[in-house]
Protein backbone atom coordinates (compact mmCIF):
# COMPACT_ATOMS: atom_id res chain seq x y z
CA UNK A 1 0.00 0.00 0.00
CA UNK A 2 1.22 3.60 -1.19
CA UNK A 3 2.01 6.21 2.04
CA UNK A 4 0.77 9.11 0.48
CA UNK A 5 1.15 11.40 3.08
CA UNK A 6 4.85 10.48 3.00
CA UNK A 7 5.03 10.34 -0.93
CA UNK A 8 3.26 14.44 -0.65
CA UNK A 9 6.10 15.09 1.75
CA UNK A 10 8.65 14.28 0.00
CA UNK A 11 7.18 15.90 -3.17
CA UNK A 12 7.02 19.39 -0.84
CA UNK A 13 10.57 18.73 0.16
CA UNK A 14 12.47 18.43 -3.26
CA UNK A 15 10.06 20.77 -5.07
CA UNK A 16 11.01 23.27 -2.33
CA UNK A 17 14.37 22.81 -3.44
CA UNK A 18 13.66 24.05 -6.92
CA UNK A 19 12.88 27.43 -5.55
CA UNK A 20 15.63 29.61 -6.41
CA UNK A 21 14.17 33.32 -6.47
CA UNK A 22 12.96 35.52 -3.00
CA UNK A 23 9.45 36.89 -3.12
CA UNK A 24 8.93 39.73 -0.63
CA UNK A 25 5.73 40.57 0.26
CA UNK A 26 4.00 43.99 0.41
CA UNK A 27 0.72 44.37 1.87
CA UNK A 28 -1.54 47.35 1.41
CA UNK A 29 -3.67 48.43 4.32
CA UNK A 30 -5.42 51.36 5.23
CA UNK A 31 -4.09 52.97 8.78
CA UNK A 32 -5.06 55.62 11.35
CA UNK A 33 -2.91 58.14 11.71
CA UNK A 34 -3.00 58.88 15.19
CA UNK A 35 -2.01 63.29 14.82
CA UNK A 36 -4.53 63.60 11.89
CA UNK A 37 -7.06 61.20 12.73
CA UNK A 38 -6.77 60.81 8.64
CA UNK A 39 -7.10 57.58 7.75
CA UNK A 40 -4.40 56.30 4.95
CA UNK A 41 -2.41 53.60 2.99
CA UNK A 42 0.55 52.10 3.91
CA UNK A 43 2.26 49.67 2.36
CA UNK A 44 3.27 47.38 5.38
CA UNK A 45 6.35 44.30 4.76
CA UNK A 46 4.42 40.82 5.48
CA UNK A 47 7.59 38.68 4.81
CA UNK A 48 9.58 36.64 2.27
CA UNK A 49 9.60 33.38 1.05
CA UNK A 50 11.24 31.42 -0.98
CA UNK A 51 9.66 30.97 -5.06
CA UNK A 52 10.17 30.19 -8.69
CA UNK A 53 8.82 32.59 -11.22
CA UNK A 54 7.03 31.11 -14.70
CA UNK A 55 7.01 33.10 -17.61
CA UNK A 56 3.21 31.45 -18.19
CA UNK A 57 1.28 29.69 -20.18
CA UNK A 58 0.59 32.29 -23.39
CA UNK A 59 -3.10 32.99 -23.49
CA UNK A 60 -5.34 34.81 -25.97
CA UNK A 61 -8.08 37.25 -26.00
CA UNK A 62 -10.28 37.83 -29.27
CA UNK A 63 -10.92 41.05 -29.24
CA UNK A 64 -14.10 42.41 -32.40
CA UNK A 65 -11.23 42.62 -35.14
CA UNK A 66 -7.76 41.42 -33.29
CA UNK A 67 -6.55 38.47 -31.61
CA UNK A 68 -4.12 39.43 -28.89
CA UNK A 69 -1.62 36.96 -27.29
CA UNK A 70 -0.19 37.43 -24.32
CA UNK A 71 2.17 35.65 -21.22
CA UNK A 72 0.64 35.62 -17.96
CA UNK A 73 3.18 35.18 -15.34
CA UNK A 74 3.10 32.79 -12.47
CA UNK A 75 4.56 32.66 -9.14
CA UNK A 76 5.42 29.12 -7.46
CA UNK A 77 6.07 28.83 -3.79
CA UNK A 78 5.56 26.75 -0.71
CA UNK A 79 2.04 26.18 0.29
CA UNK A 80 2.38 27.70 3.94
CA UNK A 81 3.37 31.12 2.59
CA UNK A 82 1.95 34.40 3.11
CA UNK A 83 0.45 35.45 -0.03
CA UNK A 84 -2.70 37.02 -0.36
CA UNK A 85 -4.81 38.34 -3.89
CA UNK A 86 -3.81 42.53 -4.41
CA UNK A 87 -0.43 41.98 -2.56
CA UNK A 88 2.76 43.78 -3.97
CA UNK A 89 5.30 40.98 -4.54
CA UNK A 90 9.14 42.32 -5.65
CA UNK A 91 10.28 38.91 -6.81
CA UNK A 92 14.41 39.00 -6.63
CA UNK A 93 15.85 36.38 -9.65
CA UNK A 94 18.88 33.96 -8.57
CA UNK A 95 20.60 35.65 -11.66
CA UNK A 96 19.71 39.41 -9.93
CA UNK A 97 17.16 40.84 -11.58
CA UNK A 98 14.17 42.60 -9.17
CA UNK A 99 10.84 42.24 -11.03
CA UNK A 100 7.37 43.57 -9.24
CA UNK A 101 3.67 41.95 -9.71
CA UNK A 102 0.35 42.44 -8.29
CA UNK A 103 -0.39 39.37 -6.50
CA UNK A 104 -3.91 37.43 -7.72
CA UNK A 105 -5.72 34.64 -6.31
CA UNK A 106 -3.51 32.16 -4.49
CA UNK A 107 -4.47 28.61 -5.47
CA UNK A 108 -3.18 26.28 -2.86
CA UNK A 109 -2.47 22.66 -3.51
CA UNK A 110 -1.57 19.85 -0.97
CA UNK A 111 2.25 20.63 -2.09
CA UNK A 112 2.65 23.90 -3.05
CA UNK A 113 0.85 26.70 -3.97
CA UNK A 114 0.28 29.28 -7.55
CA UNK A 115 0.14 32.52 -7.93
CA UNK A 116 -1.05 34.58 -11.18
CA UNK A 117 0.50 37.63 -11.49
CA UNK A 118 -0.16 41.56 -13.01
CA UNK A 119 2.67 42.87 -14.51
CA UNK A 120 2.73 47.08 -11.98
CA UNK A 121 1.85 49.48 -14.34
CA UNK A 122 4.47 51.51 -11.66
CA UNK A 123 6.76 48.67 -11.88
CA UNK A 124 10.63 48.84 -12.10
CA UNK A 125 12.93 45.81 -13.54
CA UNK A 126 16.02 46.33 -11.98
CA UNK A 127 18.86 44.14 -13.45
CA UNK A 128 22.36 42.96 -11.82
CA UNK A 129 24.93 44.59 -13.74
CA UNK A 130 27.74 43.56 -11.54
């Protein structure tokens, strides 16, 4: 008889070792300010973890006279971490390049979890010259 809690483990363990890049999280929430009694935005650090980015699976929308193709990119990660839909991720590449996303909806399976990602229309790619 197959263990398969054991056999999912040891799926999460090596696929966890195929997570080369650093996602830190950004989460937006609104705050008091305590002077102003104003409330406002903040963008508040809710942690890293460790990921793989996908370049996605190309998709297409048929628009009344064009056909549009387009990439939607897709963040892998460990199932436990702390990623929630409208999150700011700044995803640093093993090769060190910075790229930022909107996070969507986090799909979790038993061994790790999926992210689809929005491409910041304030976004900045910063690339490793050194």
């Amino acid at each position: 008889m197959v263990d398969y809690e054991a056999a999912f483990a040891a799926l999460g363990r090596s696929a966890s070792s195929m997570y080369w890049d650093i996602c830190t999280v950004t989460r937006r929430q609104n705050v008091k300010n305590q002077v102003t009694k104003i409330t406002e935005t903040e963008d508040i650090p809710a942690g890293s973890c460790p990921c793989r980015l996908s370049s996605g699976l190309p998709r297409s929308t048929k628009l009344e006279q064009n056909t549009t193709v387009e990439a939607v990119p897709k963040l892998f990660s460990d199932v436990d971490a702390d990623v929630k839909a409208g999150d700011l991720l700044t995803i640093t590449r093993k090769a060190g390049d910075t790229l930022q996303f909107t996070a969507g909806k986090p799909y979790r399976f038993r061994s790790h979890m999926e992210v689809e990602l929005k491409e910041r229309e304030d976004a900045r790619c910063i690339h490793d010259t050194a």
